[in-house]
Protein backbone atom coordinates (compact mmCIF):
# COMPACT_ATOMS: atom_id res chain seq x y z
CA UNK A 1 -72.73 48.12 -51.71
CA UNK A 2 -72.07 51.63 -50.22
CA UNK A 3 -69.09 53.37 -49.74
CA UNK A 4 -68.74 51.95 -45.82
CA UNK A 5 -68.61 48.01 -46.31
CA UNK A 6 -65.82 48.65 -49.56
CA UNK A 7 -63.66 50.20 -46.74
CA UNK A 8 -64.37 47.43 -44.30
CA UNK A 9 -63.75 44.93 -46.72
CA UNK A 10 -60.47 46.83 -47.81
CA UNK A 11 -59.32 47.04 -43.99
CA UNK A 12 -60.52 43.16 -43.38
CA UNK A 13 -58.62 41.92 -46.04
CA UNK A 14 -55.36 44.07 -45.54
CA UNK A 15 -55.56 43.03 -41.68
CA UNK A 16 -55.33 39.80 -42.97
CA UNK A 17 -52.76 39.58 -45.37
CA UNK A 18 -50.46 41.23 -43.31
CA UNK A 19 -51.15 39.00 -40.73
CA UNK A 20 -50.16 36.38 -42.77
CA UNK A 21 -46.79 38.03 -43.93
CA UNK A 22 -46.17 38.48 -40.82
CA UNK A 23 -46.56 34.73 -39.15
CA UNK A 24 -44.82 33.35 -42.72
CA UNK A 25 -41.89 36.23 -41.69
CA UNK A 26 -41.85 34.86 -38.37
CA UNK A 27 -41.49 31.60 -39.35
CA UNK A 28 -39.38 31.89 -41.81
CA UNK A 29 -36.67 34.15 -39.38
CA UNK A 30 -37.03 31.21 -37.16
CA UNK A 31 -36.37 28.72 -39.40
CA UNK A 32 -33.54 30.32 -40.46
CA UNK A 33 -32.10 31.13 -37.04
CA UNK A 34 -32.49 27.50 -36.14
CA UNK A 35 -30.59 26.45 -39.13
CA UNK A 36 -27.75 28.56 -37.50
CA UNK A 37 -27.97 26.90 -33.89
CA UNK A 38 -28.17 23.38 -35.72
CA UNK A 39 -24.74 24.52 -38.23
CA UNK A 40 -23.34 26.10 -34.64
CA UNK A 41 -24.14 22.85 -32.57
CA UNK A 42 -22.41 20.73 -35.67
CA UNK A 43 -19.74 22.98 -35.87
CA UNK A 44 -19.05 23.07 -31.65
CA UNK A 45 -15.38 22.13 -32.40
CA UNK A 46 -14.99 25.63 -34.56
CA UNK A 47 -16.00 27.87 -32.30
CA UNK A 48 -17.56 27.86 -28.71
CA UNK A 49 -18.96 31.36 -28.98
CA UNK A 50 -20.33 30.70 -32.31
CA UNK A 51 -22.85 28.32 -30.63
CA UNK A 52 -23.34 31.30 -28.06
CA UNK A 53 -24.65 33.36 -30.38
CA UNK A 54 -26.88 31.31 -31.88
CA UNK A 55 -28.63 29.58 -28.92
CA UNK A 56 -28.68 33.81 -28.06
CA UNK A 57 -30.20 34.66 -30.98
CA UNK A 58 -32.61 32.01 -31.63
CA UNK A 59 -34.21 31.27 -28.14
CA UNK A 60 -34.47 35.18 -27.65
CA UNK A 61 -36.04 35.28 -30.95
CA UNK A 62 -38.50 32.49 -30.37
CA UNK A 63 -39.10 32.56 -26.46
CA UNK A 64 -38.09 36.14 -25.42
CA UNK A 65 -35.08 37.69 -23.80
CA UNK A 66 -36.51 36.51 -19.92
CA UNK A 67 -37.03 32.99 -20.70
CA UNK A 68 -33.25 32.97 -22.44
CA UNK A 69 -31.86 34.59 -19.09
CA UNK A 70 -33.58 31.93 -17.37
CA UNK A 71 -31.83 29.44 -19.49
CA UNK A 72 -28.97 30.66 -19.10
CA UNK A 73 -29.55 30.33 -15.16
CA UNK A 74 -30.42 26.68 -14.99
CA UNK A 75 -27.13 26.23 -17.61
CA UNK A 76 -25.11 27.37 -15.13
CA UNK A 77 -26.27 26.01 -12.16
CA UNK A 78 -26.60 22.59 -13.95
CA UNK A 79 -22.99 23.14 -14.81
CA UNK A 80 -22.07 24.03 -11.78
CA UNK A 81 -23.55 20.98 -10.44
CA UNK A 82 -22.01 18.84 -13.34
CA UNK A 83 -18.84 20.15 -12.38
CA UNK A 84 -19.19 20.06 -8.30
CA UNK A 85 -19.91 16.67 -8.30
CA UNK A 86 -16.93 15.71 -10.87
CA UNK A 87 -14.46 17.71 -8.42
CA UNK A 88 -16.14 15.49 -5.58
CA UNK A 89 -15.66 12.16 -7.14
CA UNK A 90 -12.08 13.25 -8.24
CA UNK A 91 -11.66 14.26 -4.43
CA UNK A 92 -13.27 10.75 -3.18
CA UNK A 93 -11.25 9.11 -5.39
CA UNK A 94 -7.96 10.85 -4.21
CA UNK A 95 -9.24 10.20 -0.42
CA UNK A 96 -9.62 6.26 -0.95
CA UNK A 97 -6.36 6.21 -2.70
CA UNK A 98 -4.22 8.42 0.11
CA UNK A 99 -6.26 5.92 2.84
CA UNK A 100 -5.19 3.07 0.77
CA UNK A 101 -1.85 4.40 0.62
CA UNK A 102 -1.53 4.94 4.27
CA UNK A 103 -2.82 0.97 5.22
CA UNK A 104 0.31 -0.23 3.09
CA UNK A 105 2.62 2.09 4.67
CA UNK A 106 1.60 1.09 7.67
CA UNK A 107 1.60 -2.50 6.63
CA UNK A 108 4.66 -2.03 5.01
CA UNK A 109 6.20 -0.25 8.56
CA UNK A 110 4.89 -3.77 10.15
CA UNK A 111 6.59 -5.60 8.21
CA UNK A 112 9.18 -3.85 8.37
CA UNK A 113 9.00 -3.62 12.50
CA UNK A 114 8.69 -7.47 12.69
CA UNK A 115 11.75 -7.87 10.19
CA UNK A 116 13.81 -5.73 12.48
CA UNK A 117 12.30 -7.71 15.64
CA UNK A 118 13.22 -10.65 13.97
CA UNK A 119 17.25 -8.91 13.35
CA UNK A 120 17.14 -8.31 16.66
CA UNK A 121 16.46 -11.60 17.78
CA UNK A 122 19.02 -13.30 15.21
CA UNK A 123 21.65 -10.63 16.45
CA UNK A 124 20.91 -12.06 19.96
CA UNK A 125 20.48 -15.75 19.06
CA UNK A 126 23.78 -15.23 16.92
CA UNK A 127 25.74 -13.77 20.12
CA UNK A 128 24.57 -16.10 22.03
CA UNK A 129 25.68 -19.30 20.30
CA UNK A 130 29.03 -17.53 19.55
CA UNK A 131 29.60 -16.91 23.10
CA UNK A 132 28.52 -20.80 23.44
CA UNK A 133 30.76 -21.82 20.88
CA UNK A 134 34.04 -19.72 22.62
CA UNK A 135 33.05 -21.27 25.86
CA UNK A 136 32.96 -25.18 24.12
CA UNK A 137 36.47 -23.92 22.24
CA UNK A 138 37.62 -22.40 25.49
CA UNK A 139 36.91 -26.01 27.19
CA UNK A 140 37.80 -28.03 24.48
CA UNK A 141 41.40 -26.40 24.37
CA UNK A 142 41.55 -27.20 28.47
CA UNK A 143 40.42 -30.57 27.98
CA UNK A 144 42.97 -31.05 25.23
CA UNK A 145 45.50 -29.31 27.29
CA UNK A 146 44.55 -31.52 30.11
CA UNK A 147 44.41 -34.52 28.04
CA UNK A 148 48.40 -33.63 26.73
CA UNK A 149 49.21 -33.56 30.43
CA UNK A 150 47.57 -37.07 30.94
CA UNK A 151 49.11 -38.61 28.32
CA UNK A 152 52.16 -37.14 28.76
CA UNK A 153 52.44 -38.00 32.38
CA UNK A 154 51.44 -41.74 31.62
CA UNK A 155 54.74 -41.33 29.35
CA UNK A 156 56.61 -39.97 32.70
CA UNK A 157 54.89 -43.03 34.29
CA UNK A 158 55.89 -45.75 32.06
CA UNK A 159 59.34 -44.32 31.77
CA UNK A 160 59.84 -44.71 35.80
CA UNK A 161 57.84 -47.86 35.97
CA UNK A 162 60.70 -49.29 33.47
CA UNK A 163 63.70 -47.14 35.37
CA UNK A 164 62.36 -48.34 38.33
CA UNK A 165 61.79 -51.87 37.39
CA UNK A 166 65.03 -52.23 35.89
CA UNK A 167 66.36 -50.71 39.33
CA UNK A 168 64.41 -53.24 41.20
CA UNK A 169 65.58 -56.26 39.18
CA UNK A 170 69.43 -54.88 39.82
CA UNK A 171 68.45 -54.39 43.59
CA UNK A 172 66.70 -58.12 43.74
CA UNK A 173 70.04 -59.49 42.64
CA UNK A 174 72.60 -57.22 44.71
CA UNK A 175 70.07 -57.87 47.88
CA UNK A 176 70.01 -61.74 47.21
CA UNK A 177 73.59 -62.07 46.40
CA UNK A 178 74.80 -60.43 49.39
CA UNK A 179 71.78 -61.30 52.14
CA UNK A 180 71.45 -64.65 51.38
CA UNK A 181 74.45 -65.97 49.78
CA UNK A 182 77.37 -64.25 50.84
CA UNK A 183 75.76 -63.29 54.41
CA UNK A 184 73.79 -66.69 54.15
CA UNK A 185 70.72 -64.89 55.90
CA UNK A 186 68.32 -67.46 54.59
CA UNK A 187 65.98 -67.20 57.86
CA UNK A 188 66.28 -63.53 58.70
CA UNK A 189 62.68 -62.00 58.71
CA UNK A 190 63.64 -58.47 58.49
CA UNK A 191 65.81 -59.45 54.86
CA UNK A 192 63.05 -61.50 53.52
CA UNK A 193 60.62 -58.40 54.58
CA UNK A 194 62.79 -56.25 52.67
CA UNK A 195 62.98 -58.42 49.09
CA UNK A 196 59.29 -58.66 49.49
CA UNK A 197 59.00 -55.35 49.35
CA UNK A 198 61.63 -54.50 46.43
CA UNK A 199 59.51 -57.23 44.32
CA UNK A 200 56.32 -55.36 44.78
CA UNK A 201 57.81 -51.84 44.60
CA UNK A 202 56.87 -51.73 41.10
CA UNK A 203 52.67 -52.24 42.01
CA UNK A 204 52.92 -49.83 44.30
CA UNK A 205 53.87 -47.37 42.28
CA UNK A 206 51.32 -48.20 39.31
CA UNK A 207 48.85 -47.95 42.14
CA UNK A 208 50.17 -44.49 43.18
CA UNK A 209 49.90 -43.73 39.37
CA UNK A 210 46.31 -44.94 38.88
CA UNK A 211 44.96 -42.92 41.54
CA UNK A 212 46.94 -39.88 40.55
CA UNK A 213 45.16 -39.73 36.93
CA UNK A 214 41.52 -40.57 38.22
CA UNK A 215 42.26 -37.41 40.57
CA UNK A 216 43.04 -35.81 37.06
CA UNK A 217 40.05 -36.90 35.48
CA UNK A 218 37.86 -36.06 38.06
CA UNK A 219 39.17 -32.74 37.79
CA UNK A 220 38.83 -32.17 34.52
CA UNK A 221 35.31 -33.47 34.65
CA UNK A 222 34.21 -31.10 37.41
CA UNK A 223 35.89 -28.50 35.40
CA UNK A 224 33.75 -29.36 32.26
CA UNK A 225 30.68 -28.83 34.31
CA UNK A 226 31.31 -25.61 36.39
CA UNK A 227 32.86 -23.60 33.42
């Protein structure tokens, strides 16, 4: 073997050996940098930035400083996302709830307009029948008024229907006594006329009587009606 293919050899096998360092170096850095993203991911409560640094150092390590930017872009864009649509279903949700709010207020200002229309109406219904009621108190008072006057006039009645009669009984027997007895006017028409009409003095005034309290009542009635 000459001198030439011993120094080939030689280069051959040092290419390769330090090919091979280098690959198990390589592996073993990234094995050991993804032991530190998995401890950082595990330990995500410690330390936000710890996990930073790791995802940093391993996926620039292992996929190049690009490709990491890159993932750092679509991060924040999917957080951004994440986050837009949270603030829009928190801002839907407020929106149905402030609509939902606003149909029972303004159920709640129906109800409270019809309760009010209904106040209103009582109020007048109230007046009305109060007013109703003075007028039926006004006319009951007149009726009883009227009715005191009634009975109190049949009481004037029946106190000169017994003056009277007793009057007429005294008259009967003066008129008789002298006329006919001591004047002897037995067949006088004009005396008999006259104690005729001393007997039925006493009719004619219940008559007069009668027809003075139907006037009343008739009075009273129309009174009742037009009032």
């Amino acid at each position: 073997m000459d001198t030439n293919e011993i120094m080939n050899q030689l280069k051959q096998l040092a290419s390769i050996n330090i090919t091979d360092i280098q690959k198990k170096f390589k592996n073993t850095k990234t094995q050991e940098l993804y032991k530190e993203l998995t401890q950082a991911e595990n330990n995500i409560t410690n330390g936000e930035e710890q996990l930073v640094e790791a995802e940093r150092n391993y996926y620039t390590y292992t996929e190049g400083t690009q490709w990491y930017n890159n993932f750092l872009e679509n991060n924040v864009e999917k957080e951004v996302e994440k986050k837009a649509k949270h603030l829009e279903r928190k801002f839907n949700d407020k929106k149905r709830e402030i609509k939902d709010n606003i149909r029972r207020l303004k159920s709640q200002k129906l109800s409270v307009d019809n309760i009010n229309n209904l106040m209103e109406d009582n109020n007048d219904n109230i007046i009305h029948v109060a007013d109703r009621i003075e007028n039926l108190d006004s006319k009951s008072r007149v009726n009883e008024r009227l009715t005191y006057y009634q009975n109190e006039n049949i009481e004037h009645y029946q106190s000169y229907f017994h003056i009277i009669h007793q009057i007429k009984t005294v008259l009967l027997i003066v008129f008789a006594v002298f006329i006919f007895i001591y004047h002897k006017q037995y067949k006088n028409l004009y005396a008999w006329g006259t104690f005729i009409a001393l007997i039925f003095l006493p009719t004619i005034f219940s008559i007069l009587a009668i027809i003075s309290q139907k006037i009343i009542e008739l009075l009273t009635f129309l009174y009742s009606i037009f009032n």
